[in-house]
N, C-alpha and C. Protein backbone atom coordinates (compact mmCIF):
# COMPACT_ATOMS: atom_id res chain seq x y z
N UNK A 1 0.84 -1.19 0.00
CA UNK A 1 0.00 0.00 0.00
C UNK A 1 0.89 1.26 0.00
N UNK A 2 0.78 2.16 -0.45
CA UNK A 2 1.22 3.69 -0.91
C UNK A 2 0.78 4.05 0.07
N UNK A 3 1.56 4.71 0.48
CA UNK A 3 1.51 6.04 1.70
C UNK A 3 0.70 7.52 1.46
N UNK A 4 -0.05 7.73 2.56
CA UNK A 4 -0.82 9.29 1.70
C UNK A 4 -0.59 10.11 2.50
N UNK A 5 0.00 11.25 2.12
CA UNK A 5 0.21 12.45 2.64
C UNK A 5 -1.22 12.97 4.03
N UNK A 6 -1.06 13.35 4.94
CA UNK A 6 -1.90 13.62 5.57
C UNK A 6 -2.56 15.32 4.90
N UNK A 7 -1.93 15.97 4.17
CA UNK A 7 -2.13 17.15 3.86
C UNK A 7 -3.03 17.29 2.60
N UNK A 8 -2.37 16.73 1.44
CA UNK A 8 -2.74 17.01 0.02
C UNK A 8 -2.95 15.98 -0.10
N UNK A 9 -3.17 14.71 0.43
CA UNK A 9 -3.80 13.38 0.42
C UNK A 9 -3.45 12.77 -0.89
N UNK A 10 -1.85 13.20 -0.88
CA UNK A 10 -1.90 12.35 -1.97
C UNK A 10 -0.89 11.26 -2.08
N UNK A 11 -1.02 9.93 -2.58
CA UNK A 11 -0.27 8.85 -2.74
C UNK A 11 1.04 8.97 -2.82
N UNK A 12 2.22 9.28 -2.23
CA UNK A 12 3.60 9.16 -2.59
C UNK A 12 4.47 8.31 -1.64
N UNK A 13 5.63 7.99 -3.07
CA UNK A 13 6.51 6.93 -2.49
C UNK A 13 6.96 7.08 -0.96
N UNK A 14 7.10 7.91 -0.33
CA UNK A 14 7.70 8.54 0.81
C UNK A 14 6.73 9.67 2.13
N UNK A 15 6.92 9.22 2.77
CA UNK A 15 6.42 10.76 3.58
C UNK A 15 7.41 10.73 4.64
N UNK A 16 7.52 12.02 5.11
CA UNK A 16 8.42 12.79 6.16
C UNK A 16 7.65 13.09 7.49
N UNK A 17 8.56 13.10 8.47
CA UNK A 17 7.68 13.64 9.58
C UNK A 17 7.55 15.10 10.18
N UNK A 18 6.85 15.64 10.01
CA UNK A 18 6.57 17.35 10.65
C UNK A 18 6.32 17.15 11.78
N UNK A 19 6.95 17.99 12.60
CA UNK A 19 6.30 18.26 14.19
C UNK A 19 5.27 19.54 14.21
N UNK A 20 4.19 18.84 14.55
CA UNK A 20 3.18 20.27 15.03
C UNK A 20 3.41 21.17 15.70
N UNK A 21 4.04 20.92 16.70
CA UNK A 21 4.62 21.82 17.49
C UNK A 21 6.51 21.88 17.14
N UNK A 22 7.06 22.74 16.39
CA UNK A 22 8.57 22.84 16.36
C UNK A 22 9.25 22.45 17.27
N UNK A 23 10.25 21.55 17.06
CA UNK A 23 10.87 20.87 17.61
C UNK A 23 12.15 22.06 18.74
N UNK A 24 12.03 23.39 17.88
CA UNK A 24 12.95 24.37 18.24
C UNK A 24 12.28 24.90 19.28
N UNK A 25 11.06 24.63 19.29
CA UNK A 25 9.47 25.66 20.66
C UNK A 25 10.17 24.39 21.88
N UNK A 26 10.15 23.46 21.64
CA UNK A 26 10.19 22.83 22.63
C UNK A 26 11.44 22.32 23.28
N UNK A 27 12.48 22.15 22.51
CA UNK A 27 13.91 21.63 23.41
C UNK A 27 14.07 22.81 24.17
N UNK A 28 13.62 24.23 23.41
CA UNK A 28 14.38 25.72 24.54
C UNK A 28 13.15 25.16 25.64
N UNK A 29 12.49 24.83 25.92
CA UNK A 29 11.22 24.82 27.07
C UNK A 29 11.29 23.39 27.75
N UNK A 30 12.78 22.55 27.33
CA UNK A 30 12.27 21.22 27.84
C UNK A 30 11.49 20.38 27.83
N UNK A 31 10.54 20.68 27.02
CA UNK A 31 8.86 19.94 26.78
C UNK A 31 9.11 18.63 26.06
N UNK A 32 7.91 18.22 26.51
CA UNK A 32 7.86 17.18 24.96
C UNK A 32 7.78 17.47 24.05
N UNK A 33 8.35 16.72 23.12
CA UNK A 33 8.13 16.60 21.91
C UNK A 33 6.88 16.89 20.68
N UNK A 34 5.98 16.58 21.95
CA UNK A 34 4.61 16.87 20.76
C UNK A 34 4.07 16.22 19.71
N UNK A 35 2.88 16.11 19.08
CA UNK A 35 2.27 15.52 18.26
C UNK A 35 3.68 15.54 17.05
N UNK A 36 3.03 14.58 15.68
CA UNK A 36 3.98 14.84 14.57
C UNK A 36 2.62 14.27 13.84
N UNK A 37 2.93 14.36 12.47
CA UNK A 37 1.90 13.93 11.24
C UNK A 37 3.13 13.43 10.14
N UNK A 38 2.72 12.33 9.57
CA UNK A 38 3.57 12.26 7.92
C UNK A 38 3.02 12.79 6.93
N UNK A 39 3.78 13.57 6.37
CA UNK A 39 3.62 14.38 4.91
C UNK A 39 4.39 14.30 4.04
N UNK A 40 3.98 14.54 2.78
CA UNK A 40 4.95 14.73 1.69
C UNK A 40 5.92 15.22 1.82
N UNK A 41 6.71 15.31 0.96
CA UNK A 41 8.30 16.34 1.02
C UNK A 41 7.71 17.59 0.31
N UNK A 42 6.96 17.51 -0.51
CA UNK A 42 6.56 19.08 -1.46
C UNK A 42 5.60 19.75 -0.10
N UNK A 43 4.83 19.08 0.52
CA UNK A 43 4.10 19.50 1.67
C UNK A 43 4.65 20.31 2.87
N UNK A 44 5.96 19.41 3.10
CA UNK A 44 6.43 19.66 4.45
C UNK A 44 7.09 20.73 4.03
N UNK A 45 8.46 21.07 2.97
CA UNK A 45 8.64 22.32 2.64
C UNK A 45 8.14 23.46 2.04
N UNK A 46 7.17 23.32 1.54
CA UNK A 46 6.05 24.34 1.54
C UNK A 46 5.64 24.97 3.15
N UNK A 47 5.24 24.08 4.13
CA UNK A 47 5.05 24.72 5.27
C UNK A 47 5.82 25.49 5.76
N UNK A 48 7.83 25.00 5.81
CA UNK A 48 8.23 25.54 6.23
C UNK A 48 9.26 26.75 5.31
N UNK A 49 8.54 27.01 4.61
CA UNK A 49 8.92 28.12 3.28
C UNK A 49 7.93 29.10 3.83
N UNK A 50 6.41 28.84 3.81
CA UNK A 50 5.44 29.81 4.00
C UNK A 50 5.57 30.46 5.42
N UNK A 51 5.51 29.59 6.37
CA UNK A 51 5.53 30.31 7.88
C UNK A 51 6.34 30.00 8.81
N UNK A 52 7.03 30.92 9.80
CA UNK A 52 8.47 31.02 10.75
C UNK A 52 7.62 29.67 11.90
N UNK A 53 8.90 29.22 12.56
CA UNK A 53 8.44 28.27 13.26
C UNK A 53 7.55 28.61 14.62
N UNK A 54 7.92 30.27 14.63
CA UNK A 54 6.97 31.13 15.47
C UNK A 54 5.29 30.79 15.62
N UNK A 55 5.10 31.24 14.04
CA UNK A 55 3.78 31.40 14.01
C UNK A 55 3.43 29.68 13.84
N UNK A 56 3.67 28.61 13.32
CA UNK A 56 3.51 27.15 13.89
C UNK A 56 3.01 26.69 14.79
N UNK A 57 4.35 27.17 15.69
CA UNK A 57 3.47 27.11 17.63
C UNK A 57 2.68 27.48 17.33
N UNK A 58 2.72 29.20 17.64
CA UNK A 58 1.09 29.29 17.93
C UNK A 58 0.08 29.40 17.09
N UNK A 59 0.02 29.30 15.90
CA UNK A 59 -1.81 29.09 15.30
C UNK A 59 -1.21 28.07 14.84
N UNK A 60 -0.59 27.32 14.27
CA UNK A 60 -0.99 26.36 13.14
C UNK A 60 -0.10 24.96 13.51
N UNK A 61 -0.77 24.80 14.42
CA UNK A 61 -0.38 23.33 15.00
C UNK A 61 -1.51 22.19 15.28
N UNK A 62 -2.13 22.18 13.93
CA UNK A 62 -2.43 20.99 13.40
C UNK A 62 -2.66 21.00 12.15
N UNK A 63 -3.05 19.63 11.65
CA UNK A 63 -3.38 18.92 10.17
C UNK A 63 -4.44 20.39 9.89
N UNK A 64 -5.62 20.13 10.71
CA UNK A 64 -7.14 21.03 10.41
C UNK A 64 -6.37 22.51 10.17
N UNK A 65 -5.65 23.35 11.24
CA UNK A 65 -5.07 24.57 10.89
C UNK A 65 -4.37 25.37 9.69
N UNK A 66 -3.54 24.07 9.73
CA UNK A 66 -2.71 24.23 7.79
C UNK A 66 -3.47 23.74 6.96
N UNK A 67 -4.21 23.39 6.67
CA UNK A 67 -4.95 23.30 5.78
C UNK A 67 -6.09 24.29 5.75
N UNK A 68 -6.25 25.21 6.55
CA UNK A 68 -7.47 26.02 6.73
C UNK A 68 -7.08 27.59 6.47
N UNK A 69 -5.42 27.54 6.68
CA UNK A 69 -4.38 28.12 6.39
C UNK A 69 -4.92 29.05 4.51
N UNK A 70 -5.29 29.81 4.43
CA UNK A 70 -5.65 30.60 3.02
C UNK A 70 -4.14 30.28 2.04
N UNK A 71 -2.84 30.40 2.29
CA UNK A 71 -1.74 30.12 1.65
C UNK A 71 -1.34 28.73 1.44
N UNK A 72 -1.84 27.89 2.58
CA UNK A 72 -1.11 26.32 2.13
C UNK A 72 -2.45 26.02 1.56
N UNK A 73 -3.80 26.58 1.58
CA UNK A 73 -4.81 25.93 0.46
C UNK A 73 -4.95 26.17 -0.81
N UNK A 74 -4.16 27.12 -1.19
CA UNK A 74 -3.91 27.54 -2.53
C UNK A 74 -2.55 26.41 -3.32
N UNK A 75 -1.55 26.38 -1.90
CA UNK A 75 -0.67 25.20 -2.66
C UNK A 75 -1.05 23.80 -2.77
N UNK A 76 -2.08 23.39 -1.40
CA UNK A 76 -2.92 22.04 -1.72
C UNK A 76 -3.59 21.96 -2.95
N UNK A 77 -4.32 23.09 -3.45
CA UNK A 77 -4.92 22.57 -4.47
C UNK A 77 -4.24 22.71 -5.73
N UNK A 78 -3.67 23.12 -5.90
CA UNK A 78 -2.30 23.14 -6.76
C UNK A 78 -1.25 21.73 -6.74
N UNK A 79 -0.88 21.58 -5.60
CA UNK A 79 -0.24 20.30 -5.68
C UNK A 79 -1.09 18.83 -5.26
N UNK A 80 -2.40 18.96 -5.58
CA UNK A 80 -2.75 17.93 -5.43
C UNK A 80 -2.92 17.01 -7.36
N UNK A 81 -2.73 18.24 -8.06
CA UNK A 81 -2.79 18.17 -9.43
C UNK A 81 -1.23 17.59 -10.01
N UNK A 82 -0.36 17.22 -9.42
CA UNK A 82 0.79 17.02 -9.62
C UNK A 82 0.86 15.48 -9.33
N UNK A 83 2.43 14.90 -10.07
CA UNK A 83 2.49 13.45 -10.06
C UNK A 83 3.32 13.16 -8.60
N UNK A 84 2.70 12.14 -8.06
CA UNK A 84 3.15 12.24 -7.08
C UNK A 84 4.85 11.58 -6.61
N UNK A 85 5.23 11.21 -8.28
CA UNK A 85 6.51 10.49 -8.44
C UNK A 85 7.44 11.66 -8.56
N UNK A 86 6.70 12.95 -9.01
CA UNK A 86 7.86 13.84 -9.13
C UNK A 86 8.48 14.76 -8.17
N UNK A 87 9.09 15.26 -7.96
CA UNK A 87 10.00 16.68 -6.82
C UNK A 87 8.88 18.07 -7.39
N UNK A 88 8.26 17.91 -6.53
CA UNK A 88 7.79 19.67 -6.83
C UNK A 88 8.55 20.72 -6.34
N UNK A 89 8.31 21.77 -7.34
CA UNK A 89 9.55 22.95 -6.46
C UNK A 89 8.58 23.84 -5.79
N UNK A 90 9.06 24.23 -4.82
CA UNK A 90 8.00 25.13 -3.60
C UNK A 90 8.53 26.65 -3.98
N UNK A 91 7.45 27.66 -3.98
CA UNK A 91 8.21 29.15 -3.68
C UNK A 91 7.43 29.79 -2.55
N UNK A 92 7.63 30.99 -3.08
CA UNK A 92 7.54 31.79 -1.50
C UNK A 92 6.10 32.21 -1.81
């Protein structure tokens, strides 16, 4: 079975793991670790192209948030039209 992106739901060879909460919010605070989700690679750097690990923490620490996100729904629906064998290139 093919793996599906939790984001753009789409079938690819691979997914990566994102932390919902930045991994950088939490070693300075000692915390746990925090939720994570698997995503694409065109997914996961898109997220972290569009927004500082700032704003992550606080609004957009979950699946429902980034995706509800007005900028990563313009690249979801955009890269959901893409092969999922290929490297998409992300911009700003």
């Amino acid at each position: 079975m093919t793996p599906k992106c939790e984001l753009c739901d789409r079938e690819v060879p691979k997914l990566t793991v994102h932390h919902l909460r930045p991994r950088q919010t939490t070693k300075r605070k000692k915390a746990e670790i925090g939720p994570t989700t698997e995503i694409c690679s065109a997914c996961h750097r898109q997220i972290h192209v569009l927004f500082d690990n700032k704003r992550l923490a606080r609004e957009l620490d979950s699946i429902e948030k980034l995706k509800a996100e007005p900028k990563m729904q313009k690249f979801l629906a955009w890269v959901r039209k893409q092969s999922p064998n290929k490297r998409v290139s992300v911009k700003r």
